[in-house]
C-alpha atoms as a PDB file:
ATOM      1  CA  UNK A   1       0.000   0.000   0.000  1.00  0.00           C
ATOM      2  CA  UNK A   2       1.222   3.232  -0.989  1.00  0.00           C
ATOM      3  CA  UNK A   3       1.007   6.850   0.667  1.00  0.00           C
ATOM      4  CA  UNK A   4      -1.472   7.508  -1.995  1.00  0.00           C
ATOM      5  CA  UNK A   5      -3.696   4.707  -1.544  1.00  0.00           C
ATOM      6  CA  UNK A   6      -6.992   5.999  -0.555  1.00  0.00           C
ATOM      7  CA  UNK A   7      -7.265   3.010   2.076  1.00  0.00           C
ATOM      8  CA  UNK A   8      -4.285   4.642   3.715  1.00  0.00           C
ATOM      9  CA  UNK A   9      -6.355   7.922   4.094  1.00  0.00           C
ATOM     10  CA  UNK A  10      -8.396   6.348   6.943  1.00  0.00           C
ATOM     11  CA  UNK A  11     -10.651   8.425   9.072  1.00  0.00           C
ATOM     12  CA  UNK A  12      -8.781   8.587  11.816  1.00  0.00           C
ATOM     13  CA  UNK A  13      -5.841  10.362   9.596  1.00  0.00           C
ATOM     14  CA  UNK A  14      -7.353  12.952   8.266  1.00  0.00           C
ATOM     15  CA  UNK A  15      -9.695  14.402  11.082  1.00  0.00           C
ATOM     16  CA  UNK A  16      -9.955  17.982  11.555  1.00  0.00           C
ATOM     17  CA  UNK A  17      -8.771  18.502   7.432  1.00  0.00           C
ATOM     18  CA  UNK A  18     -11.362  18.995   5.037  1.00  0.00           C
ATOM     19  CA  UNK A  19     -12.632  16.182   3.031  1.00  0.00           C
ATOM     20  CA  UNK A  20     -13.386  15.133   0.058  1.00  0.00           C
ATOM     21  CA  UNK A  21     -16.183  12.814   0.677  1.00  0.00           C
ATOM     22  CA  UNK A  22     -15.792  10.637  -2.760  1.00  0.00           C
ATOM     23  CA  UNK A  23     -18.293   7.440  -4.575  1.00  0.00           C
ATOM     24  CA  UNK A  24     -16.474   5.863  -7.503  1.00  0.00           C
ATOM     25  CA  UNK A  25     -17.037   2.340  -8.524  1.00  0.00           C
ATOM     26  CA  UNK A  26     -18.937   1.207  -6.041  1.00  0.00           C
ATOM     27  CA  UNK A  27     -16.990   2.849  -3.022  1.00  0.00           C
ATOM     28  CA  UNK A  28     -16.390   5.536  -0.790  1.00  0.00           C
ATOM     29  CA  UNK A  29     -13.774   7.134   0.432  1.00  0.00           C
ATOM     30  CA  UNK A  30     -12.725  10.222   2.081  1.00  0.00           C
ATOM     31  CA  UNK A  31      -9.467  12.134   1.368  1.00  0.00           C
ATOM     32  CA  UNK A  32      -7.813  15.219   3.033  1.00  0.00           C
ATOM     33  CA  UNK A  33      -8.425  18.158   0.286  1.00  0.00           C
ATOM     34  CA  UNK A  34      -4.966  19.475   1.328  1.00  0.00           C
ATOM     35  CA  UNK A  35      -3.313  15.569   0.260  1.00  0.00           C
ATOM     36  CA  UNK A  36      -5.260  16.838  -3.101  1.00  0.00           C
ATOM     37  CA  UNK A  37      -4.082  19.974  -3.291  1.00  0.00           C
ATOM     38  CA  UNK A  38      -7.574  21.299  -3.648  1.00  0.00           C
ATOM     39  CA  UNK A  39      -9.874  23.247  -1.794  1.00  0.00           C
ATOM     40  CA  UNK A  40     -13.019  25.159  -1.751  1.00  0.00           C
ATOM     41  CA  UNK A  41     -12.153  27.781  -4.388  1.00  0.00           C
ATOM     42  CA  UNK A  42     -10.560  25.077  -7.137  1.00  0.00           C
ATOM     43  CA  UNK A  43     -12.953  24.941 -10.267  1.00  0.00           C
ATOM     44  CA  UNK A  44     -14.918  21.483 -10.640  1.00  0.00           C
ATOM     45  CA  UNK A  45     -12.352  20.660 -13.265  1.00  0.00           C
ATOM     46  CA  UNK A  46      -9.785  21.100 -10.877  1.00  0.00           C
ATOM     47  CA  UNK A  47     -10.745  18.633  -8.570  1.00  0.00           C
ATOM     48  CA  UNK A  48     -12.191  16.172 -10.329  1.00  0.00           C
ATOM     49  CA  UNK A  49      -8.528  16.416 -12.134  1.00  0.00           C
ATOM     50  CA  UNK A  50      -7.151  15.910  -8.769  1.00  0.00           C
ATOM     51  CA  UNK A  51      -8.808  12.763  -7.911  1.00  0.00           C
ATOM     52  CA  UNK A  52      -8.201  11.630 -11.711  1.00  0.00           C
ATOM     53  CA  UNK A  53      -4.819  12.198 -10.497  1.00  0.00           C
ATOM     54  CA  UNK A  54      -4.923  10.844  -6.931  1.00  0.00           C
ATOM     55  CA  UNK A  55      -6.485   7.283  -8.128  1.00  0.00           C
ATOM     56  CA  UNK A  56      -4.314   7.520 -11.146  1.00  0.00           C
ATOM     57  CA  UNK A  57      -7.561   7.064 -13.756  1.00  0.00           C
ATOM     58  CA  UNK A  58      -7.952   8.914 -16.974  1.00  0.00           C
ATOM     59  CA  UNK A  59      -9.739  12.404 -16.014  1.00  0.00           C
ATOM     60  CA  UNK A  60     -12.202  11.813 -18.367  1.00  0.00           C
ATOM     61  CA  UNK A  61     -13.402   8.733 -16.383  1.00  0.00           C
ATOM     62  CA  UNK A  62     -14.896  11.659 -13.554  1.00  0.00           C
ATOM     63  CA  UNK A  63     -15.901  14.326 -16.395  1.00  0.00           C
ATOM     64  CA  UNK A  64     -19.916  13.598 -15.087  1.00  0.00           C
ATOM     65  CA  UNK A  65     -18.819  13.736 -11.825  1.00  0.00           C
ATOM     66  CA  UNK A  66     -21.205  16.196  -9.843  1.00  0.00           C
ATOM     67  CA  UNK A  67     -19.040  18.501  -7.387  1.00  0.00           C
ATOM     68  CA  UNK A  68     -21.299  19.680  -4.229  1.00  0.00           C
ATOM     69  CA  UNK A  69     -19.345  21.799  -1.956  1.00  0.00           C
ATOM     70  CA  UNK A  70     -20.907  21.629   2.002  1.00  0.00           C
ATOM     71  CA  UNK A  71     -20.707  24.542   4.567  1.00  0.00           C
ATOM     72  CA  UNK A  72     -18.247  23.006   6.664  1.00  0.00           C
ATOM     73  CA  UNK A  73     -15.740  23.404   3.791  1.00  0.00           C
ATOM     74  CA  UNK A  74     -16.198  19.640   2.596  1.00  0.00           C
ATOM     75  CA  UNK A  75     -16.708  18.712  -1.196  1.00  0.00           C
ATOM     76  CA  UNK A  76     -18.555  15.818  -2.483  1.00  0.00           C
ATOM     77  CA  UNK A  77     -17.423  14.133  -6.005  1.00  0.00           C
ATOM     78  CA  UNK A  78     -20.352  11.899  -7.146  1.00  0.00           C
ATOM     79  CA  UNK A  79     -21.546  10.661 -10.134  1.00  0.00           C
ATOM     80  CA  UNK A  80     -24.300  12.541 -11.513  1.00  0.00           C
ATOM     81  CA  UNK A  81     -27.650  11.835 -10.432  1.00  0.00           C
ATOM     82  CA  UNK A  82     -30.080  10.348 -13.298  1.00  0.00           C
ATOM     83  CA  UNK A  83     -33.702   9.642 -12.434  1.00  0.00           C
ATOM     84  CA  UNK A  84     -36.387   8.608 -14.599  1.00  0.00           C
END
């Protein structure tokens, strides 16, 4: 496991940072927006290019990724709602 490896982000690291509170494939995960690099004034593009980064996908694999950015200073990358 690597320092990168979002299972090495556990909860118990990264309290008191802001999180990105993240569902892709089937999972979720929360990392530490500063391990990102990110924070509440990046663009959408800019952190869903981060977490491209961070899991080491292709950033197109997040492009309909929904941002939602929380009060608290937490973001949420999720895939985009479809109902119907």
């Amino acid at each position: 496991m690597t320092e990168r490896d979002p299972r090495f982000l556990a909860r118990s690291d990264i309290s008191g940072s802001a999180l990105l509170h993240l569902r892709f494939e089937g999972r979720s995960r929360e990392i530490a927006l500063d391990v990102l690099d990110v924070g509440v004034a990046s663009s959408d593009t800019a952190v869903r290019n981060a977490v491209a980064a961070f899991l080491d996908v292709p950033a197109g694999k997040l492009s309909a990724y929904v941002v939602e950015r929380h009060e608290n200073g937490n973001l949420t990358l999720r895939p985009e709602a479809v109902f119907g």
